[in-house]
Protein backbone atom coordinates (compact mmCIF):
# COMPACT_ATOMS: atom_id res chain seq x y z
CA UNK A 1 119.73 97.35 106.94
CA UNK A 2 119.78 93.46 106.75
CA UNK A 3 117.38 93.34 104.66
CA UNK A 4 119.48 94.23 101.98
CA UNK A 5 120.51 90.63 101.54
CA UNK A 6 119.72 88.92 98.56
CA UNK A 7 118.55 85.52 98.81
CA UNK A 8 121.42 82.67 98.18
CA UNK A 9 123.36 85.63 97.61
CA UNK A 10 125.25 88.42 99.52
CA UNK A 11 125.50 92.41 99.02
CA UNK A 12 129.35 91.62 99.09
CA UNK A 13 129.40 88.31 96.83
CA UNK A 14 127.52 90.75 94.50
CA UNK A 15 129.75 93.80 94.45
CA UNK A 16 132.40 91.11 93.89
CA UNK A 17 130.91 89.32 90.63
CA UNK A 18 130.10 93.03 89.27
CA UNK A 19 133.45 93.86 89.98
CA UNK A 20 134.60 90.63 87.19
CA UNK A 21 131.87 91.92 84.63
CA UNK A 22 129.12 90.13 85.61
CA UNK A 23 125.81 92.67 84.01
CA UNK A 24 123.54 90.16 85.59
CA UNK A 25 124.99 90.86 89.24
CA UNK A 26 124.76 94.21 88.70
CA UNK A 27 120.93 94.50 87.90
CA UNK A 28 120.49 92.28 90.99
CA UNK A 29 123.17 94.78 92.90
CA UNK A 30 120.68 97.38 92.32
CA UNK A 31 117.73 95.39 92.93
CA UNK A 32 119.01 94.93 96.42
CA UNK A 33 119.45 98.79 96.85
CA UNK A 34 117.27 100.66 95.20
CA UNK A 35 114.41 100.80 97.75
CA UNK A 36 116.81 101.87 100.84
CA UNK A 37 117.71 104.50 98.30
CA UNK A 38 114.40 105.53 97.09
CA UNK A 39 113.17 105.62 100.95
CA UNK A 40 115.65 107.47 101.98
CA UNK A 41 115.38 110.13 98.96
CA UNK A 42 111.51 110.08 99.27
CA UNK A 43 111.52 111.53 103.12
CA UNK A 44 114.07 113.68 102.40
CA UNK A 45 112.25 115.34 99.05
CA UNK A 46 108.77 114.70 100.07
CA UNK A 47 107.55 114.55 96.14
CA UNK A 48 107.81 111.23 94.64
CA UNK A 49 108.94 112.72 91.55
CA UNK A 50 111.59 114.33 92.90
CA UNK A 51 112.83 111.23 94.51
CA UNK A 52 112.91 109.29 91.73
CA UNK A 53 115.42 111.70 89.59
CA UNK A 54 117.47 111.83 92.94
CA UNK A 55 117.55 108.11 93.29
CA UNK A 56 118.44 107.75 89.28
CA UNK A 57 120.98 110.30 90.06
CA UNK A 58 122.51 108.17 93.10
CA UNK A 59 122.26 105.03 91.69
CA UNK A 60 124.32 106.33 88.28
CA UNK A 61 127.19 107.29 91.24
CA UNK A 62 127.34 104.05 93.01
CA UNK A 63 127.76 101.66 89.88
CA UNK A 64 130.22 104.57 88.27
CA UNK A 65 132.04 104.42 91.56
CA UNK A 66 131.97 100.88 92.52
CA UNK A 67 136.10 100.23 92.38
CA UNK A 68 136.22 102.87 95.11
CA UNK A 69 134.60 100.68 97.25
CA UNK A 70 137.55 99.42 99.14
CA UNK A 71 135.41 96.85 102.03
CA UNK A 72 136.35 98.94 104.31
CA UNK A 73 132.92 99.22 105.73
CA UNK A 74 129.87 97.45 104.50
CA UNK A 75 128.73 97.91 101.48
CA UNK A 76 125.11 99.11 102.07
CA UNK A 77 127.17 101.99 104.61
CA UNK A 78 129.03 102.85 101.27
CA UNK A 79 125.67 103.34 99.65
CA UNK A 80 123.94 105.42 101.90
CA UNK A 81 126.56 107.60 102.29
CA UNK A 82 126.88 108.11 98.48
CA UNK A 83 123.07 108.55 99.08
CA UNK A 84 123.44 110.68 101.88
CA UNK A 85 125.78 113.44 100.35
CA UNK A 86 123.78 113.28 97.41
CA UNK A 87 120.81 114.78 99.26
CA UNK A 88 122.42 117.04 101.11
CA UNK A 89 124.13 119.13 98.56
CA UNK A 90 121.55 118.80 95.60
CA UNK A 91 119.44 122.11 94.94
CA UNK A 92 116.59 122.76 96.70
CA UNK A 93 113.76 120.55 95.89
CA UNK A 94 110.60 121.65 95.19
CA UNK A 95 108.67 120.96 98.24
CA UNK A 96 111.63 123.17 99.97
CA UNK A 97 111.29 125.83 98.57
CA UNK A 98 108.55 126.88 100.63
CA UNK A 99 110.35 127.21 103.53
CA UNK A 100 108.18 125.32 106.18
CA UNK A 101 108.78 125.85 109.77
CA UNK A 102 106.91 124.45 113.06
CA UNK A 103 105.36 127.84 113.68
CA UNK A 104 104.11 127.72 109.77
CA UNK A 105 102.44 124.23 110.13
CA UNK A 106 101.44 124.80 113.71
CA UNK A 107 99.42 128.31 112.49
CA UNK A 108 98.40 125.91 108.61
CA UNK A 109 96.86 123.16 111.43
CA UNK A 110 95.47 125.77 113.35
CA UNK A 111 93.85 127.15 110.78
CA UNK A 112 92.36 123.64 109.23
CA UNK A 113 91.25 122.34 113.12
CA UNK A 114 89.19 126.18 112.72
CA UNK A 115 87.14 124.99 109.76
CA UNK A 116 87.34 121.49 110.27
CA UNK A 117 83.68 119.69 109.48
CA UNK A 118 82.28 116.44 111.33
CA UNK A 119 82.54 113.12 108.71
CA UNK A 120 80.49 110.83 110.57
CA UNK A 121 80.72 108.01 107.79
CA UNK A 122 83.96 107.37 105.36
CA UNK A 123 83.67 105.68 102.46
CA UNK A 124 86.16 103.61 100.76
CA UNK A 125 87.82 106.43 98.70
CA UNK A 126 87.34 108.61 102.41
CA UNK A 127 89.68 105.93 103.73
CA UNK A 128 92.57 106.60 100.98
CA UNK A 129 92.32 110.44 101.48
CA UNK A 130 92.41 110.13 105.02
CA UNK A 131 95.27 107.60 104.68
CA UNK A 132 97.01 110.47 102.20
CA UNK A 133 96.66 112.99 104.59
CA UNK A 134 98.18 111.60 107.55
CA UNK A 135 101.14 110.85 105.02
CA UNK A 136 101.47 113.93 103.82
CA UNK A 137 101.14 115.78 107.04
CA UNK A 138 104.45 113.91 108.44
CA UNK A 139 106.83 114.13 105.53
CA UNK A 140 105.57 117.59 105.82
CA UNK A 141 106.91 117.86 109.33
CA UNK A 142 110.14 116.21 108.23
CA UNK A 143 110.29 119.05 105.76
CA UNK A 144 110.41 121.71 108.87
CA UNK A 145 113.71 120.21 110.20
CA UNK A 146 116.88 121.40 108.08
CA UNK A 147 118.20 119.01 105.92
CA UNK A 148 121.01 117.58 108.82
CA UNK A 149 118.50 117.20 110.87
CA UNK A 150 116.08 115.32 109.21
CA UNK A 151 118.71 113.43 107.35
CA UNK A 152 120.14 112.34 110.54
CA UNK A 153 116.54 111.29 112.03
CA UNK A 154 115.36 109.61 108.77
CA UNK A 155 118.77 107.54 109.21
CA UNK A 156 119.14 107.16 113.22
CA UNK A 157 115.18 106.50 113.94
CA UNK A 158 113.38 105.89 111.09
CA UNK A 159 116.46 103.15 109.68
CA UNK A 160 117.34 103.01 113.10
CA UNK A 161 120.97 102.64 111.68
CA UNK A 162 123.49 103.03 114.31
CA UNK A 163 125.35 105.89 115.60
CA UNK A 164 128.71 104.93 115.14
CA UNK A 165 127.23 103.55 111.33
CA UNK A 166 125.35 106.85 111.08
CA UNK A 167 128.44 109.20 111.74
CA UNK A 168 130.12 107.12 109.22
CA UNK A 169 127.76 107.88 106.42
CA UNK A 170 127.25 111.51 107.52
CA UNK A 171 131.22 111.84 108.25
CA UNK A 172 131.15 112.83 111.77
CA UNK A 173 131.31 111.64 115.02
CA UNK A 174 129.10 109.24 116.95
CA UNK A 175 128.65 112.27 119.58
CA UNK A 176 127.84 115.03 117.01
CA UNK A 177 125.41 113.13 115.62
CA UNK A 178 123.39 111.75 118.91
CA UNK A 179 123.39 115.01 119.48
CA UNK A 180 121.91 116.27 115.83
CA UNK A 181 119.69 113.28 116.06
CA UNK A 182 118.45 114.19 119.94
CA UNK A 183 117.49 118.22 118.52
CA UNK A 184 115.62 116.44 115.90
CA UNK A 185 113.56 114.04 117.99
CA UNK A 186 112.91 117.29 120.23
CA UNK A 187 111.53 119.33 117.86
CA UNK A 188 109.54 116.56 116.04
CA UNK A 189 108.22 116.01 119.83
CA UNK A 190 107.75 118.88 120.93
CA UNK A 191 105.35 120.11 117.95
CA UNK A 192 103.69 116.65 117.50
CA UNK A 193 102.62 116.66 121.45
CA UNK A 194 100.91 120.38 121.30
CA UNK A 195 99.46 119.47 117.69
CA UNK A 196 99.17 115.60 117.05
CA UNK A 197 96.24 113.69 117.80
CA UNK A 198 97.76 110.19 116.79
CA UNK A 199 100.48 111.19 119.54
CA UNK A 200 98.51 113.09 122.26
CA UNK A 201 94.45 112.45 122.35
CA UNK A 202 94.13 115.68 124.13
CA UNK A 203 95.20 117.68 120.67
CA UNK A 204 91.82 118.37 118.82
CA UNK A 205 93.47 117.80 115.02
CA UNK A 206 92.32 114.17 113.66
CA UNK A 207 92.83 113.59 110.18
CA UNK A 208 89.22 112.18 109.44
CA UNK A 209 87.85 115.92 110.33
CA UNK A 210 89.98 117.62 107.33
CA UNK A 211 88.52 115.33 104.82
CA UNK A 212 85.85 117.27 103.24
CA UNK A 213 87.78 120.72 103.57
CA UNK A 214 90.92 118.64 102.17
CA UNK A 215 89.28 117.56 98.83
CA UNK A 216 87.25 121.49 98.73
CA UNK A 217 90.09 123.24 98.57
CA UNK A 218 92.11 120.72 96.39
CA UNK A 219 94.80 119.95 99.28
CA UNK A 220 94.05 116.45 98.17
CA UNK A 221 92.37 114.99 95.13
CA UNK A 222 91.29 111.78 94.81
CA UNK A 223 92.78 111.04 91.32
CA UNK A 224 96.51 112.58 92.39
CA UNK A 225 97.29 110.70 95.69
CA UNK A 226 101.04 111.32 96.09
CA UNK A 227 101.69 108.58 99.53
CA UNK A 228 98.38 106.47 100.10
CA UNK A 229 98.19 104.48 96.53
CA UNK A 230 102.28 104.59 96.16
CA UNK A 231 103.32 101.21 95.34
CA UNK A 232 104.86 99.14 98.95
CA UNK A 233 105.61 96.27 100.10
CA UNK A 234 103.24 94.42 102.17
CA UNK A 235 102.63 96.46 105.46
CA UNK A 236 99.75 95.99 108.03
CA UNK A 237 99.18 99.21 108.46
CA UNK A 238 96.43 98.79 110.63
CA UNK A 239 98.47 96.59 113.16
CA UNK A 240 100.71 99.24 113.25
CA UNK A 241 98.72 101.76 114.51
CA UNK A 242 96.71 99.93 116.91
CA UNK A 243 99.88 98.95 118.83
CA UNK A 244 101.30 102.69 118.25
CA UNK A 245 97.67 103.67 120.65
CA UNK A 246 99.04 101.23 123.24
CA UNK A 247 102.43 103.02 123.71
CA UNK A 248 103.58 105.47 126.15
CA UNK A 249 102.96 109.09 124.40
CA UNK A 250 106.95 109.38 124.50
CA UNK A 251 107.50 106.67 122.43
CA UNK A 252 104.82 107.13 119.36
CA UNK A 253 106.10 109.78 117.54
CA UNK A 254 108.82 107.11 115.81
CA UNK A 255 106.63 104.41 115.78
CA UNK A 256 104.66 106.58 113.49
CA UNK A 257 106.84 107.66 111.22
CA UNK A 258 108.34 103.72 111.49
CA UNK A 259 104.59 102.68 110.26
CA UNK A 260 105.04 104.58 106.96
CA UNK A 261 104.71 102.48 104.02
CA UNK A 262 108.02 100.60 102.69
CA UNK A 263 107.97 102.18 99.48
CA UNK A 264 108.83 100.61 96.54
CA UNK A 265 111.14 101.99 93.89
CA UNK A 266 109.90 101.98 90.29
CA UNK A 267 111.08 98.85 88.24
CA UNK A 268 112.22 101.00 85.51
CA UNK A 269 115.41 101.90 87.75
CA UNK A 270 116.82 98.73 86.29
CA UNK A 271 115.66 99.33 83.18
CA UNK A 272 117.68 102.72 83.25
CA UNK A 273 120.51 100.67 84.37
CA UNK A 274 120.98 98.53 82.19
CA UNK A 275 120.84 101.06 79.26
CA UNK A 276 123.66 102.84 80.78
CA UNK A 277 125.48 99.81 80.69
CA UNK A 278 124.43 99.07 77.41
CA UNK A 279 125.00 102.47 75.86
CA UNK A 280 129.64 102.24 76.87
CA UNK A 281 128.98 105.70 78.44
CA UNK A 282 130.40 104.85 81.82
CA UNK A 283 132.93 102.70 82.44
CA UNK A 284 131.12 100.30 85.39
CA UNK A 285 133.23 97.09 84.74
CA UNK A 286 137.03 96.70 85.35
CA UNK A 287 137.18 94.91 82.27
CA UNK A 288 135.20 97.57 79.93
């Protein structure tokens, strides 16, 4: 979470010029946030779409709440659990509402490892889908864990936020939530060991196999990539996962979903801030 520091200037020093009025702190206030947000909202809601109306939706509650924030804890901990609360009481999203379970996606992988087809040669666009699929197949595993689970393994090992920092966004204790964050890892483990290559070698399911079936049956198309052509900040992917193939099985199922892209929220957050600020609708400066 240090990397929520803005240059000359700190997440504090901010909220305190925003606090006097200043609008040009406060589009760099959100600057600073709005990816942490967005990342967190993405994993949690799988569909980009969906994360984007959540992450308007949380950013609109942090300015509009800003002189709550008392310093009592730092100010990107105040954020995330504004973020945090926000995503676990919203509606079902649509990827949700299917109801996905380990036994589901171990019987869907089953299924695609039954008709999978030998691509002896990827081309460039190959590359992307197989890049997509991976992608998609993990935030589809997140989507199997209940939302306080996968909330608190997005924040405890994905972040890798503390747990005394973690039970302060998620209002509990450290204990409850090493414990909500060890069933997690468990389950994720569990199913990724009997059905992961990437994590165990011995598992028959490799991404590359599903590419032709993928794009046949219109589980992926080419011109609607949801994860692989989102815009990131830079990321050597590739580095990643060579040094993921070097670790102990125990230890790759975070560093994979650690290797995710670092997804960038869309600019036009800002945009949608500063209208609000514009428009007198909500009162965001003490002296408003």
């Amino acid at each position: 979470m240090n990397k929520l520091n803005v240059m000359k200037t700190t997440i504090e020093d901010l909220v305190k010029q925003v606090k006097e009025g200043n609008k040009n702190a406060l589009e760099a206030l959100i600057r600073s946030i709005q990816d942490f947000v967005y990342g967190l909202a993405i994993r949690m809601l799988y569909y980009p779409a969906d994360a984007e109306d959540a992450t308007q939706e949380i950013l609109v509650k942090i300015i509009t709440r800003l002189d709550s924030f008392r310093h009592e804890s730092a100010f990107t901990t105040w954020v995330y659990k504004i973020a945090s609360n926000h995503l676990l009481t919203i509606n079902k999203c649509h990827a949700e509402r299917m109801e996905m379970t380990f036994e589901k996606y171990g019987q869907q992988v089953d299924r695609w490892i039954a008709n999978a087809t030998p691509t002896d040669h990827l081309h460039a666009e190959q590359y992307l889908i197989v890049r997509e699929m991976m992608l998609r197949c993990m935030q589809g595993m997140l989507l199997c864990l209940d939302r306080d689970l996968r909330i608190a393994y997005i924040l405890g090992e994905i972040f890798e936020v503390t747990s005394d920092e973690a039970a302060l966004i998620l209002n509990t204790s450290s204990i409850a939530f090493r414990k909500r964050l060890s069933r997690a890892r468990t389950r994720l483990r569990n199913f990724m060991q009997k059905k992961c290559g990437l994590v165990n070698p011995v598992n028959p399911c490799r991404c590359a196999q599903h590419v032709n079936r993928a794009i046949k049956s219109g589980f992926v198309s080419p011109d609607r990539l949801l994860f692989a052509t989102h815009p990131c900040h830079d990321q050597d992917d590739t580095t990643h996962l060579n040094q993921i193939k070097e670790m102990k099985e125990i230890e790759r199922v975070a560093a994979l979903f650690r290797s995710h892209p670092d997804y960038a929220a869309p600019e036009d957050f800002v945009l949608g801030i500063r209208k609000l600020v514009d428009s007198g609708k909500f009162k965001v400066f003490n002296n408003s």
